[in-house]
C-alpha atoms as a PDB file:
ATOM      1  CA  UNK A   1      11.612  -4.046  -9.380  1.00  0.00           C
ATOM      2  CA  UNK A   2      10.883  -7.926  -8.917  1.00  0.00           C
ATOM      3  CA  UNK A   3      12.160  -8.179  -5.541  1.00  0.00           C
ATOM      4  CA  UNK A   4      11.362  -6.051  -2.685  1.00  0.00           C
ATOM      5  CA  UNK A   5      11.520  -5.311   1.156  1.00  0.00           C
ATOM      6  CA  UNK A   6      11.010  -6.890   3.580  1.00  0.00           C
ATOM      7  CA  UNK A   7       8.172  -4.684   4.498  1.00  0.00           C
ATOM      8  CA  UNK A   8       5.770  -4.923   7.417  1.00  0.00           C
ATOM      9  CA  UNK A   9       2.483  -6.961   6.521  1.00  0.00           C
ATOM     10  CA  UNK A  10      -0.694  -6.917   8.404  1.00  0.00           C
ATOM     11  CA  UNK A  11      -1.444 -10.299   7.355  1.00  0.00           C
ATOM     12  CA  UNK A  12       2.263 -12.013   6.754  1.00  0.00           C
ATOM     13  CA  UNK A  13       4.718  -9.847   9.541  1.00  0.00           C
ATOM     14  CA  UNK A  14       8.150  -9.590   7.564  1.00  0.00           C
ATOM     15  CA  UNK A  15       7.594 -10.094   4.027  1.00  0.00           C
ATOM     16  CA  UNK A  16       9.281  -9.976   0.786  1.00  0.00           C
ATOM     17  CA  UNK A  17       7.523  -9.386  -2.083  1.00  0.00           C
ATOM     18  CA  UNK A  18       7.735 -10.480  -5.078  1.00  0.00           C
ATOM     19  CA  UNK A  19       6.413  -8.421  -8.336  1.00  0.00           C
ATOM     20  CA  UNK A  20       6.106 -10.885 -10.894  1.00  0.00           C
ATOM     21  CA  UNK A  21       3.624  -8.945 -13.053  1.00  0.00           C
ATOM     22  CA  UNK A  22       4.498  -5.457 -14.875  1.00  0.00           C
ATOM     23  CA  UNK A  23       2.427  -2.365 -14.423  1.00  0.00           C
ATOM     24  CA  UNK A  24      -0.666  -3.025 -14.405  1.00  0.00           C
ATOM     25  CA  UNK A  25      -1.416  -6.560 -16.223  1.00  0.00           C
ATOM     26  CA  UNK A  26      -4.921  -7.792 -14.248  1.00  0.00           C
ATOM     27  CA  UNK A  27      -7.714  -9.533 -15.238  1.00  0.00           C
ATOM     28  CA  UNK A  28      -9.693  -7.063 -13.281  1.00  0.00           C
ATOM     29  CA  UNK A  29      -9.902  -3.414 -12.889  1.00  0.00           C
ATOM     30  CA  UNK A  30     -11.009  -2.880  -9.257  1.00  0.00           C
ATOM     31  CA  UNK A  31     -12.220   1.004  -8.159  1.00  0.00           C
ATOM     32  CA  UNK A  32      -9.955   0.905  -5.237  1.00  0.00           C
ATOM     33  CA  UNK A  33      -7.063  -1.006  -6.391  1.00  0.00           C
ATOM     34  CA  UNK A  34      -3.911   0.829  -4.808  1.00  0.00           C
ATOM     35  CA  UNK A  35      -1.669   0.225  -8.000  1.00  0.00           C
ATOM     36  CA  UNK A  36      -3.764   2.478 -10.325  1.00  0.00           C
ATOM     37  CA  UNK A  37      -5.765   1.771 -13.645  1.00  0.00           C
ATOM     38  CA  UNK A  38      -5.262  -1.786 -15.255  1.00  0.00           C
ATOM     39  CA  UNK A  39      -3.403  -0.964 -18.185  1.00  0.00           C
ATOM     40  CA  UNK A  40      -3.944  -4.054 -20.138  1.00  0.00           C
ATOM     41  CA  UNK A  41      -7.037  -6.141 -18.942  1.00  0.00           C
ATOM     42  CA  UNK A  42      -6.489 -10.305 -19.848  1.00  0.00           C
ATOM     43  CA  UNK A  43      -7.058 -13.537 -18.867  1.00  0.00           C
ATOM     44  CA  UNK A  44      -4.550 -15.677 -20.936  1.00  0.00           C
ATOM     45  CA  UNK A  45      -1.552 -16.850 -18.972  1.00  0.00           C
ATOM     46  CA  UNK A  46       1.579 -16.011 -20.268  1.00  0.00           C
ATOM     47  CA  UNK A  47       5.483 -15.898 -18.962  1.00  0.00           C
ATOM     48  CA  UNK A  48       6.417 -12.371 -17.709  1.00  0.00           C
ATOM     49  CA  UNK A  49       9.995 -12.852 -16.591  1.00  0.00           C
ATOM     50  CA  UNK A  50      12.086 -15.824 -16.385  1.00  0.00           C
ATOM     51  CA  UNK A  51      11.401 -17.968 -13.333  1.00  0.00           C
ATOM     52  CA  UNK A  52      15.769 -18.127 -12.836  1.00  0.00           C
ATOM     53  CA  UNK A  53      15.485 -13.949 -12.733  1.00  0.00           C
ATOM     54  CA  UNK A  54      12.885 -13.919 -10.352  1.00  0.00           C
ATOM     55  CA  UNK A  55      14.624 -16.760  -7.847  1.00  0.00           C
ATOM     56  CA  UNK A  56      18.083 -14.594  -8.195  1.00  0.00           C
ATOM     57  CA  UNK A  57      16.360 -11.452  -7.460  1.00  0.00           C
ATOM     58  CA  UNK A  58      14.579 -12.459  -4.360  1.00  0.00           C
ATOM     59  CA  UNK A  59      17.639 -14.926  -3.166  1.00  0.00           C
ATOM     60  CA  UNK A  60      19.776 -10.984  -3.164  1.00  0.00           C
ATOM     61  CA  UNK A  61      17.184  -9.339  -0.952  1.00  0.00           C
ATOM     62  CA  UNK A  62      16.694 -12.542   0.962  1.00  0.00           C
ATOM     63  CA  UNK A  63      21.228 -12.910   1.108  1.00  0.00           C
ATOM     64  CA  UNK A  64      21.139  -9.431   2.148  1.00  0.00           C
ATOM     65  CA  UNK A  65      18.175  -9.360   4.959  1.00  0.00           C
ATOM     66  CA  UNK A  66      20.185 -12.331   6.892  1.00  0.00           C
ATOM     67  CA  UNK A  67      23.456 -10.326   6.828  1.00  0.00           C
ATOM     68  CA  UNK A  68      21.861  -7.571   8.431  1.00  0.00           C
ATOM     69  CA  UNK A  69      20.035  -9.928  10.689  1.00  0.00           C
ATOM     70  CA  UNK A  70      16.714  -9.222   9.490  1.00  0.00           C
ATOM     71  CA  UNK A  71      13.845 -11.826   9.740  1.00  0.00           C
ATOM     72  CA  UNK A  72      11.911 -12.849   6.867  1.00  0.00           C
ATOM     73  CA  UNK A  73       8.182 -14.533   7.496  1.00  0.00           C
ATOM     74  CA  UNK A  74       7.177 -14.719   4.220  1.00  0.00           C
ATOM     75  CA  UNK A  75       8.398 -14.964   0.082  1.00  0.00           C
ATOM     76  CA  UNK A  76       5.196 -13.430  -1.075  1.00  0.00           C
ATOM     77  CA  UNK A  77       4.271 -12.859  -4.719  1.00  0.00           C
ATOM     78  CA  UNK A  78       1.919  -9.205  -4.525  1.00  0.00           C
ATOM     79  CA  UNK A  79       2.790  -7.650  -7.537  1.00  0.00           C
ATOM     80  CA  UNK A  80       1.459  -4.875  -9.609  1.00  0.00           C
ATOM     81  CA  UNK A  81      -0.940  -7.063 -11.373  1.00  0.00           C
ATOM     82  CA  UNK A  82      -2.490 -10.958 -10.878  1.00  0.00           C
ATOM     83  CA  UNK A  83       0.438 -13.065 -10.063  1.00  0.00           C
ATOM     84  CA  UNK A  84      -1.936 -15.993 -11.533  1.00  0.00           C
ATOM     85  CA  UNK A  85      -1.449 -14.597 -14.890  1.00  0.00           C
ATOM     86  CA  UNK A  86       2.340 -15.727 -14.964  1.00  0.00           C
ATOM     87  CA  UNK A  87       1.921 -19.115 -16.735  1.00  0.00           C
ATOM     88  CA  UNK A  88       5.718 -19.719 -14.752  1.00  0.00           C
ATOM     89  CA  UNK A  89       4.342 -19.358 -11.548  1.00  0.00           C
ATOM     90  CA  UNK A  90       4.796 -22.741 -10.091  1.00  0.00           C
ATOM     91  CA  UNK A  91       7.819 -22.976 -11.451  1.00  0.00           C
ATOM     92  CA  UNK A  92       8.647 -19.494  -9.657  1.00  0.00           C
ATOM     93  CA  UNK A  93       7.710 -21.147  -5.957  1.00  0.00           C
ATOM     94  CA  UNK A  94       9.339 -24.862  -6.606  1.00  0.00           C
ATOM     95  CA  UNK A  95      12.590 -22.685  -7.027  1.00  0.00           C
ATOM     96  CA  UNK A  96      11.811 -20.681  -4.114  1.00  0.00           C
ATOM     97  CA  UNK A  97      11.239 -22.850  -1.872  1.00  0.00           C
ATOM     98  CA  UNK A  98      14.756 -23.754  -1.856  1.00  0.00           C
ATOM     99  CA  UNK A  99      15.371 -20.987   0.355  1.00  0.00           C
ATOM    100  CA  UNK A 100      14.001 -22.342   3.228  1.00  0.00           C
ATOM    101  CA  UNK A 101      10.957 -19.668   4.273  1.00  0.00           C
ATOM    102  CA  UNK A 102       7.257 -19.905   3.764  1.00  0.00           C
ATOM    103  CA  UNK A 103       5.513 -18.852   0.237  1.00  0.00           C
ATOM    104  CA  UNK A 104       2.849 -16.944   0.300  1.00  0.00           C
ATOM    105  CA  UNK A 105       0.525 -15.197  -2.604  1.00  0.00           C
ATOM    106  CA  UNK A 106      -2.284 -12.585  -2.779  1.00  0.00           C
ATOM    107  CA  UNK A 107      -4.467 -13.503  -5.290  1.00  0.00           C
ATOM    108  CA  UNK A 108      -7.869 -12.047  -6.842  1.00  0.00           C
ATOM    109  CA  UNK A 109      -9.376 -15.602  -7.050  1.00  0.00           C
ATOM    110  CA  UNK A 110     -10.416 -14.394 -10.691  1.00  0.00           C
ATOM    111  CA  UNK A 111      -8.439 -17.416 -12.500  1.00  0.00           C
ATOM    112  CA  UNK A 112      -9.205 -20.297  -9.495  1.00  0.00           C
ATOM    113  CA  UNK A 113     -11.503 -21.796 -12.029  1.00  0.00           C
ATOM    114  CA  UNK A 114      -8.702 -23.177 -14.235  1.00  0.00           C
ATOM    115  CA  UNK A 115      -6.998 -26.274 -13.079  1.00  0.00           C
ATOM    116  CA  UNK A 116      -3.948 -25.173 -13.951  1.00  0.00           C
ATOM    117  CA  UNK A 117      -3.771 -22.316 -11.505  1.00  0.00           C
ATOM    118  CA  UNK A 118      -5.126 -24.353  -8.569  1.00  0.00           C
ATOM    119  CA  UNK A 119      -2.273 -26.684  -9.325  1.00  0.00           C
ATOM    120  CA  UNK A 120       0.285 -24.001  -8.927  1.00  0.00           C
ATOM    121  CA  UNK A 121      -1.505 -22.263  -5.688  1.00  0.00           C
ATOM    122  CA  UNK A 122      -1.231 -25.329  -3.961  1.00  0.00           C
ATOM    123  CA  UNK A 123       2.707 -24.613  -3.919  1.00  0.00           C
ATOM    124  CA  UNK A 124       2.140 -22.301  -1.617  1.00  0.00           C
ATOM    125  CA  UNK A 125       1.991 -22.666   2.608  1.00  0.00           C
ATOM    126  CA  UNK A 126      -0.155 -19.043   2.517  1.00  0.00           C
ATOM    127  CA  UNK A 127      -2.894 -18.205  -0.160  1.00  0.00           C
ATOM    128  CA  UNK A 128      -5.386 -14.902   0.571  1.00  0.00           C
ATOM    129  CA  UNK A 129      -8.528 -15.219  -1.987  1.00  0.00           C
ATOM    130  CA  UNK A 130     -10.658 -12.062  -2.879  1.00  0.00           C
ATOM    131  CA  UNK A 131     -13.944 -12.364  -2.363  1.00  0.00           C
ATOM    132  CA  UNK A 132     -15.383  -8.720  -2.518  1.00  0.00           C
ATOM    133  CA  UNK A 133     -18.815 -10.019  -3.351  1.00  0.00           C
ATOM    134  CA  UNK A 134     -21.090 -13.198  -4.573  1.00  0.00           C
ATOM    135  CA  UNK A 135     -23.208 -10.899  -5.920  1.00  0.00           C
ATOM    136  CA  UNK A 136     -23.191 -10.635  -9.885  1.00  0.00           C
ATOM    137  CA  UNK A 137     -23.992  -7.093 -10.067  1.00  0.00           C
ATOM    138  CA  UNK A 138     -22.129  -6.130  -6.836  1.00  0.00           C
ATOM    139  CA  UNK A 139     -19.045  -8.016  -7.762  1.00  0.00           C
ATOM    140  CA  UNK A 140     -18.954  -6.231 -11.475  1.00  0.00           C
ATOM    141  CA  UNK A 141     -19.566  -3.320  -9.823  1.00  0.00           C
ATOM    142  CA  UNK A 142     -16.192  -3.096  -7.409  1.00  0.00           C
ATOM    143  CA  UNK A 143     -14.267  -5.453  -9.050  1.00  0.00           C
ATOM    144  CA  UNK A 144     -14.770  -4.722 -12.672  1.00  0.00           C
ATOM    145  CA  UNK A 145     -13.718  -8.208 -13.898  1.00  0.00           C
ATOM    146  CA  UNK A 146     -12.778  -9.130 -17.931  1.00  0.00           C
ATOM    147  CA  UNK A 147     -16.354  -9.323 -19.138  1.00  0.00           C
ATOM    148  CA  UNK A 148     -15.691 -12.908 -20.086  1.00  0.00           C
ATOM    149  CA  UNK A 149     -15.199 -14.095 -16.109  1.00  0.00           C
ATOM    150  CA  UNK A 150     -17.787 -16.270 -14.505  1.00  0.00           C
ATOM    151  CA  UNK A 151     -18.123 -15.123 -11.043  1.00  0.00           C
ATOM    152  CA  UNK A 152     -20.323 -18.495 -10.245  1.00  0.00           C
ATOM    153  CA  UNK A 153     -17.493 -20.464 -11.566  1.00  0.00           C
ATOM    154  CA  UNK A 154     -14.745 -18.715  -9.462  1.00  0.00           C
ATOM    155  CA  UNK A 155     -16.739 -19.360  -6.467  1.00  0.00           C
ATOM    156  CA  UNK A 156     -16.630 -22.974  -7.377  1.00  0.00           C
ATOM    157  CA  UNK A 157     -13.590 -23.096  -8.127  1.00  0.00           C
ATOM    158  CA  UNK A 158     -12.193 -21.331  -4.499  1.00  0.00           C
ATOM    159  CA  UNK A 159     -14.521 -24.492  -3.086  1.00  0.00           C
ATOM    160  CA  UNK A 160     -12.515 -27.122  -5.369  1.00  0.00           C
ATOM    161  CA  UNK A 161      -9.217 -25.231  -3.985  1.00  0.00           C
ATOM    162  CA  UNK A 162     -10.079 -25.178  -0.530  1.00  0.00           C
ATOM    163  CA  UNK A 163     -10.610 -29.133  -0.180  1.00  0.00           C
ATOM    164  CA  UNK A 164      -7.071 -29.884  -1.579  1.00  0.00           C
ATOM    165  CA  UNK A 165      -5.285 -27.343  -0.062  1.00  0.00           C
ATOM    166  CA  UNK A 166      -3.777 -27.960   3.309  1.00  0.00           C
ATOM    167  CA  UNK A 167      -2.086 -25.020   4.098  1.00  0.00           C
ATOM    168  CA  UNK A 168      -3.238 -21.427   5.632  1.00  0.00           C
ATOM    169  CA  UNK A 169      -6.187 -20.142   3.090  1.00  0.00           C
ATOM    170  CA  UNK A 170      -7.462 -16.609   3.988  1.00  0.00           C
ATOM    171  CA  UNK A 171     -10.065 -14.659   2.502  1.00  0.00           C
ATOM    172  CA  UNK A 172     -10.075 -10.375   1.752  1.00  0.00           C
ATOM    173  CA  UNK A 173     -13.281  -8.621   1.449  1.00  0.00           C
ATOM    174  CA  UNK A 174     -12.764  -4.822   0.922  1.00  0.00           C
ATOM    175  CA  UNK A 175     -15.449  -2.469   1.764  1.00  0.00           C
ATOM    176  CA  UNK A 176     -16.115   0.988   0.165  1.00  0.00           C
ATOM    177  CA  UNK A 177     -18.207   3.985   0.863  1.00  0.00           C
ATOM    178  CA  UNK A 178     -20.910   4.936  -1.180  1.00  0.00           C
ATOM    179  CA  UNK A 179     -22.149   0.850  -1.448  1.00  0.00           C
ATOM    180  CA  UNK A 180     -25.323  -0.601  -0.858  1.00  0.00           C
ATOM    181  CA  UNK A 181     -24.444  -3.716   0.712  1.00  0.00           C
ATOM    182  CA  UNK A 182     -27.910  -4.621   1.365  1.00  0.00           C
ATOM    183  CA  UNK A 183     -28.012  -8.544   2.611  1.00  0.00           C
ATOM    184  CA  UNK A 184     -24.626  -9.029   1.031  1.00  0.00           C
ATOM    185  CA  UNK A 185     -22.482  -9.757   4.187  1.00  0.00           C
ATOM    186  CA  UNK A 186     -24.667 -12.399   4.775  1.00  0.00           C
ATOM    187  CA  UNK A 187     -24.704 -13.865   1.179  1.00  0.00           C
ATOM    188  CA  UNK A 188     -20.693 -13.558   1.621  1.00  0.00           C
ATOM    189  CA  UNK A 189     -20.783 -14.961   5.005  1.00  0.00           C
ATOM    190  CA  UNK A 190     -22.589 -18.243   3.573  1.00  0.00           C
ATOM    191  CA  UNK A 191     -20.279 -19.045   1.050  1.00  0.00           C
ATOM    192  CA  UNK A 192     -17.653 -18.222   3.502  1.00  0.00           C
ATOM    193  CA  UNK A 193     -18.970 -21.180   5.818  1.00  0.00           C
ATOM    194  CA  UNK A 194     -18.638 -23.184   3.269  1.00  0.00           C
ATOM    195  CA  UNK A 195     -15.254 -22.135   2.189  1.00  0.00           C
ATOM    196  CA  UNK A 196     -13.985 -22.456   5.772  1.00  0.00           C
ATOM    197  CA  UNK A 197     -10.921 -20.105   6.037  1.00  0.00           C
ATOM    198  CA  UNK A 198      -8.835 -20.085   8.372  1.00  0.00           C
ATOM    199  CA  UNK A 199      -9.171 -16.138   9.185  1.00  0.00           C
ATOM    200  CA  UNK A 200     -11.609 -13.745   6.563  1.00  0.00           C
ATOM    201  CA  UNK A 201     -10.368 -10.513   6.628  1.00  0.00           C
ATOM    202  CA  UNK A 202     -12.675  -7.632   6.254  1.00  0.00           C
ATOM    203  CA  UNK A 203     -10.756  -5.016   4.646  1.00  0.00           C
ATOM    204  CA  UNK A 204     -11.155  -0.635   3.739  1.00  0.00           C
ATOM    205  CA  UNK A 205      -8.529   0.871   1.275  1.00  0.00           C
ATOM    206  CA  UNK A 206      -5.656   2.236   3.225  1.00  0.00           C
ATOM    207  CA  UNK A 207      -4.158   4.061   0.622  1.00  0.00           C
ATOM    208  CA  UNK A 208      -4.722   6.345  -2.346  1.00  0.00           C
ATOM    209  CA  UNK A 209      -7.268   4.272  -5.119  1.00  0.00           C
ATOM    210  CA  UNK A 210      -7.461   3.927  -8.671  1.00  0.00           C
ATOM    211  CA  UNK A 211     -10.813   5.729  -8.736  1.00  0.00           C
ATOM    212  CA  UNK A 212     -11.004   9.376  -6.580  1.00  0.00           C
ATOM    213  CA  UNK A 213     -14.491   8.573  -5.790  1.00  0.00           C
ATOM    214  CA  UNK A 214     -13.467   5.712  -3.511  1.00  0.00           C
ATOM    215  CA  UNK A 215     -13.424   6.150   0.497  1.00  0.00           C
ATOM    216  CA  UNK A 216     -13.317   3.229   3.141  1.00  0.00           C
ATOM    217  CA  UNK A 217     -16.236   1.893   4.316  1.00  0.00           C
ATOM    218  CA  UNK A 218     -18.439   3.721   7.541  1.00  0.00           C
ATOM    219  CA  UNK A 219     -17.528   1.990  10.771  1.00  0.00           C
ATOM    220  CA  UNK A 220     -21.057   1.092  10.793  1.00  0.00           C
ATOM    221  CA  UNK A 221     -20.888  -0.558   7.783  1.00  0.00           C
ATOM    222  CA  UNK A 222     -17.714  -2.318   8.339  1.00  0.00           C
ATOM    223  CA  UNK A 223     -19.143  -3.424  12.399  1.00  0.00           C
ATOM    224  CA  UNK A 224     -22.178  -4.546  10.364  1.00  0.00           C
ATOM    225  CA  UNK A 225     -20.326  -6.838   8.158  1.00  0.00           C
ATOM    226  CA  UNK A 226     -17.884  -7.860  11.456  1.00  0.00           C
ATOM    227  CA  UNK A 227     -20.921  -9.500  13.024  1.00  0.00           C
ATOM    228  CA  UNK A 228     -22.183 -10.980  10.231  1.00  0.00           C
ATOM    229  CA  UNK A 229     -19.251 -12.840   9.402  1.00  0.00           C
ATOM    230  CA  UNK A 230     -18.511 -13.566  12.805  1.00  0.00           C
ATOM    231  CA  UNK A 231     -22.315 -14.918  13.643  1.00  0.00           C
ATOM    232  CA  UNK A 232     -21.436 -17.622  11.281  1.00  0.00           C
ATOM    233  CA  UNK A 233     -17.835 -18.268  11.611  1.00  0.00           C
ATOM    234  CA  UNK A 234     -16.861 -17.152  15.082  1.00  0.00           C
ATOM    235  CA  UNK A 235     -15.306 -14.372  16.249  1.00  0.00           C
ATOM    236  CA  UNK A 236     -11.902 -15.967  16.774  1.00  0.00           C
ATOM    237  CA  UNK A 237     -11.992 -16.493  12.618  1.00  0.00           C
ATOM    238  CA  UNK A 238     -12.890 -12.596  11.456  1.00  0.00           C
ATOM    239  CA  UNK A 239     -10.476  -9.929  11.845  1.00  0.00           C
ATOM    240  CA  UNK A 240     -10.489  -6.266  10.680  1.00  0.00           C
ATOM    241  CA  UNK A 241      -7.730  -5.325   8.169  1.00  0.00           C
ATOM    242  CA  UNK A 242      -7.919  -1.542   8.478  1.00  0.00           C
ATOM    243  CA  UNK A 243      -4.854  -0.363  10.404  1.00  0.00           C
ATOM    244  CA  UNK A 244      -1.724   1.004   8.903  1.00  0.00           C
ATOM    245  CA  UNK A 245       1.393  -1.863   9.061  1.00  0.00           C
ATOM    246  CA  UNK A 246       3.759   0.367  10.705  1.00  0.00           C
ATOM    247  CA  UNK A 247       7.353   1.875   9.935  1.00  0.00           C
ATOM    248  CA  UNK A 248       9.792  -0.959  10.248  1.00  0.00           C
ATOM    249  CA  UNK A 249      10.787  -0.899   6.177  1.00  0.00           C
ATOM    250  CA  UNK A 250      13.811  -2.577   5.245  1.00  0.00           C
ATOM    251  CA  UNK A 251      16.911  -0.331   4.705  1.00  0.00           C
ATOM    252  CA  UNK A 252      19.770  -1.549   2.518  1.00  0.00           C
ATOM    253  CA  UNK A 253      22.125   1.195   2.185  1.00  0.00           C
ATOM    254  CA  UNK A 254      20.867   2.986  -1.100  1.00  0.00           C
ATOM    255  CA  UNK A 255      18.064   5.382   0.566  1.00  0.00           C
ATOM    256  CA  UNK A 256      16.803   6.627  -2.855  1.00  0.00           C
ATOM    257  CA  UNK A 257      16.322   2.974  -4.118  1.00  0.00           C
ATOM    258  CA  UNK A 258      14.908   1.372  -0.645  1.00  0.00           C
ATOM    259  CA  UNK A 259      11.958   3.963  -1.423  1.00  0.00           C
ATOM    260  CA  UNK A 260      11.282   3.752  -5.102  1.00  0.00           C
ATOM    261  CA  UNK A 261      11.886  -0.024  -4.824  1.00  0.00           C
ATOM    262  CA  UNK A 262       9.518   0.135  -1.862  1.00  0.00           C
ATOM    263  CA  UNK A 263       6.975   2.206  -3.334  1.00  0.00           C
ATOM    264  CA  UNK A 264       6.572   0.762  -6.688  1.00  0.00           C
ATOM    265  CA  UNK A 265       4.100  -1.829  -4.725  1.00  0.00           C
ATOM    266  CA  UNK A 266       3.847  -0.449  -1.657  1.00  0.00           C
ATOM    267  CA  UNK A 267       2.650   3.010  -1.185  1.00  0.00           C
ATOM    268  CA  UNK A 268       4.541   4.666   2.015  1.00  0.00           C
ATOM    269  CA  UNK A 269       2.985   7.079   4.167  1.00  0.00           C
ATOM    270  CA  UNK A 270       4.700  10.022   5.433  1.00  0.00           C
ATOM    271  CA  UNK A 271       5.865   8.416   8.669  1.00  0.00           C
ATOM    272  CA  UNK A 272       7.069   5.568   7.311  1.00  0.00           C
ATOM    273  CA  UNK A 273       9.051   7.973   4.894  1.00  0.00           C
ATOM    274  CA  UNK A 274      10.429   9.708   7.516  1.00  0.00           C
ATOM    275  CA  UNK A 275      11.317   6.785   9.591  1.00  0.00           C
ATOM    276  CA  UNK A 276      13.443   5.119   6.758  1.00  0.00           C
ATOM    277  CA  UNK A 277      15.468   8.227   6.350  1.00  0.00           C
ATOM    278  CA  UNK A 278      16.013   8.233  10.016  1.00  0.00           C
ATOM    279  CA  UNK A 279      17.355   5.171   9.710  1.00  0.00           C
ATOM    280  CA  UNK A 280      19.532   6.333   6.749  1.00  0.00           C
ATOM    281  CA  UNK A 281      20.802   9.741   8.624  1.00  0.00           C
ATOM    282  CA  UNK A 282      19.302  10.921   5.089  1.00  0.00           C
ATOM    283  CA  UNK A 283      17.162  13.920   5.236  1.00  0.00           C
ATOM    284  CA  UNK A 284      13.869  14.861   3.659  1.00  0.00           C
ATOM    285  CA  UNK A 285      15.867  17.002   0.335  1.00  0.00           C
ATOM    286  CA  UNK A 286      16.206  13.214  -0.839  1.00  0.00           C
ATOM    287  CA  UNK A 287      12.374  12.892  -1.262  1.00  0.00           C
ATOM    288  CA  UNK A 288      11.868  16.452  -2.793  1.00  0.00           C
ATOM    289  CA  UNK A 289      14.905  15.457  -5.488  1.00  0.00           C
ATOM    290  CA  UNK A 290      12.907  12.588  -5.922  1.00  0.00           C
ATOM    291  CA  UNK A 291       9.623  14.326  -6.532  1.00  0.00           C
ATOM    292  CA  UNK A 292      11.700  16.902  -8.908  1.00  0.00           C
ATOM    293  CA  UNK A 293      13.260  14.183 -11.037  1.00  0.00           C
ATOM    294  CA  UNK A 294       9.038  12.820 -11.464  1.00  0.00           C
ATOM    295  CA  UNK A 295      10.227   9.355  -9.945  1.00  0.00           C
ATOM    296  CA  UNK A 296       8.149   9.747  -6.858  1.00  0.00           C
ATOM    297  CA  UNK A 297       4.599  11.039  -6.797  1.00  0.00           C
ATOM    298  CA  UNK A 298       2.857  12.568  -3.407  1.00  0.00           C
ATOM    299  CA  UNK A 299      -0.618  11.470  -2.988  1.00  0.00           C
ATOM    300  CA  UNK A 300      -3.311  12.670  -0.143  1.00  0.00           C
ATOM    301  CA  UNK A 301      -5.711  10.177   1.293  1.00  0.00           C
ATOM    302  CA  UNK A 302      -7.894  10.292   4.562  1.00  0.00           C
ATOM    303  CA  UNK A 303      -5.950  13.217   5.573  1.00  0.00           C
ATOM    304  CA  UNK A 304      -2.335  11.066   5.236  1.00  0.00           C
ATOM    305  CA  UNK A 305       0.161  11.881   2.817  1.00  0.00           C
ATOM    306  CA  UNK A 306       1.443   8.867   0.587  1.00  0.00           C
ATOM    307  CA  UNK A 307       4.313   8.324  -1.524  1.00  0.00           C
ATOM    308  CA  UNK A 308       4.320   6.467  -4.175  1.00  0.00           C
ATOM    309  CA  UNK A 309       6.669   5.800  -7.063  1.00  0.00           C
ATOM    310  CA  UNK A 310       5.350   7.258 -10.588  1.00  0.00           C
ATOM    311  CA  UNK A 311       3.335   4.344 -12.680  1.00  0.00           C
ATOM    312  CA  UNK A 312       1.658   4.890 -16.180  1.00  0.00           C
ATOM    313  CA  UNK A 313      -1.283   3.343 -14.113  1.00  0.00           C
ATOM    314  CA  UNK A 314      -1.421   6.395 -12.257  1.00  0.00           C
ATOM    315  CA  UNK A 315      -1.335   9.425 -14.490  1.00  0.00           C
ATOM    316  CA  UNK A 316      -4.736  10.721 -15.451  1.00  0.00           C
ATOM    317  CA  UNK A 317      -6.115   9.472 -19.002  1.00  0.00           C
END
């Protein structure tokens, strides 16, 4: 599914995504990535889809949100791998743009380095940079980058972005349980000054990992790191990214396909299951056919129950 939603965003409101990457091509393999295992680990860019595919998929969902009336914030590319790794991808946002609403892209910083790929970020009017760690042993740790990354070079390289880029640059920094963060948050919180985003996001996994081990952060931890980033950058530029987006999902018409389009990328939690088929005057038998048929998957987390369409990322080894 290249195009989906709009779904609610705590970073972006009303966005449409955009899954230019198959399941799961990354160029890392992060413990608590909510996609699953990387599949096939790389670093070379390469075309994925054709960029006219990708602008006729999202121009339907984006044709079909305005008949209903429905706003659209954001075009964002969060896909189900690195959407750096698409060698088309400024190609994909100059033909995008034509539709008149922001771009955005979610992006693991872990190709910034290249030249290439800073060219085609700056494209885009919203770009969120990882930036789980500055610590070597920390960073291979959580992130479990291609063995051939430079971490000191991708740091560099967010710095090169940052002073050509003129439009909103966030940063994500997800913390886990079960971490000794020691005096990174301050280590981060240096190179953030430097990097000067607009808002850095300190973020806990809200839904079910690749790795079972993996829990959010303590709300110690996570306060700790709050005023650490904020004692350098100011309060008004930190801002938690731990609550759940909410239940206002896009609905189409085709229940069974708003939810495995929707879950492919975006794992739903019960509620916002429930509220979509409210909206359909569907009932829950469509999400037990679903489960029957092995297209949807139910996953426990924090006590929630997620749903989440079946990927070979997900299935044990």
């Amino acid at each position: 599914m290249i195009a989906f939603g709009p779904v609610p965003s705590r970073r972006l409101g009303k966005s449409l995504g955009v899954n230019n990457i198959p399941d799961k091509v990354c160029s890392f393999a992060c413990v608590y990535c909510q996609i699953g295992r990387t599949l096939r680990m790389q670093l070379e860019r390469r075309p994925f889809y054709k960029p006219e595919l990708i602008f006729e998929e999202v121009r339907k969902k984006v044709d079909e949100a305005r008949g209903r009336g429905e706003r659209i914030d954001y075009i964002t590319f969060v896909p189900d791998g690195e959407p750096t790794l698409d060698v088309n991808l400024g190609r994909e946002a100059d033909l995008l743009k034509g539709l008149g609403i922001p771009l955005a892209i979610l992006t693991n910083s872990s190709l910034v380095w290249r030249e290439d790929v800073r060219e085609d970020l700056l494209k885009f009017d919203f770009v969120s940079l990882k930036v789980d760690a500055v610590s070597e042993d920390l960073w291979r740790r959580v992130d479990r980058p291609h063995k051939s990354l430079s971490l000191e070079k991708i740091l560099n390289g967010m710095l090169e972005f940052r002073r050509a880029f003129k439009g909103k640059l966030v940063t994500e920094t997800m913390l886990i349980d079960g971490v000794d963060y020691g005096g990174e948050f301050e280590r981060i919180t240096d190179f953030l000054a430097e990097l000067k985003p607009d808002v850095a996001y300190i973020a806990i996994p809200t839904r079910p990992p690749a790795e079972e081990w993996v829990k959010p952060a303590k709300e110690e931890v996570i306060n700790r790191a709050f005023q650490a980033f904020a004692e350098k950058l100011g309060e008004g530029r930190v801002e938690y990214l731990i609550g759940y987006e909410g239940n206002a999902f896009a609905f189409t018409g085709n229940v069974e396909e708003d939810l495995l389009s929707i879950t492919a990328v975006h794992p739903m939690r019960e509620d916002a299951v429930r509220e979509l088929l409210r909206k359909a005057n569907a009932d829950w038998s469509v999400v037990k056919k679903l489960l029957r048929e092995g297209k949807l998957i139910e996953l426990e987390y924090n006590g929630k129950r997620f749903y989440m369409r079946r990927l070979k990322s997900r299935e044990k080894p």
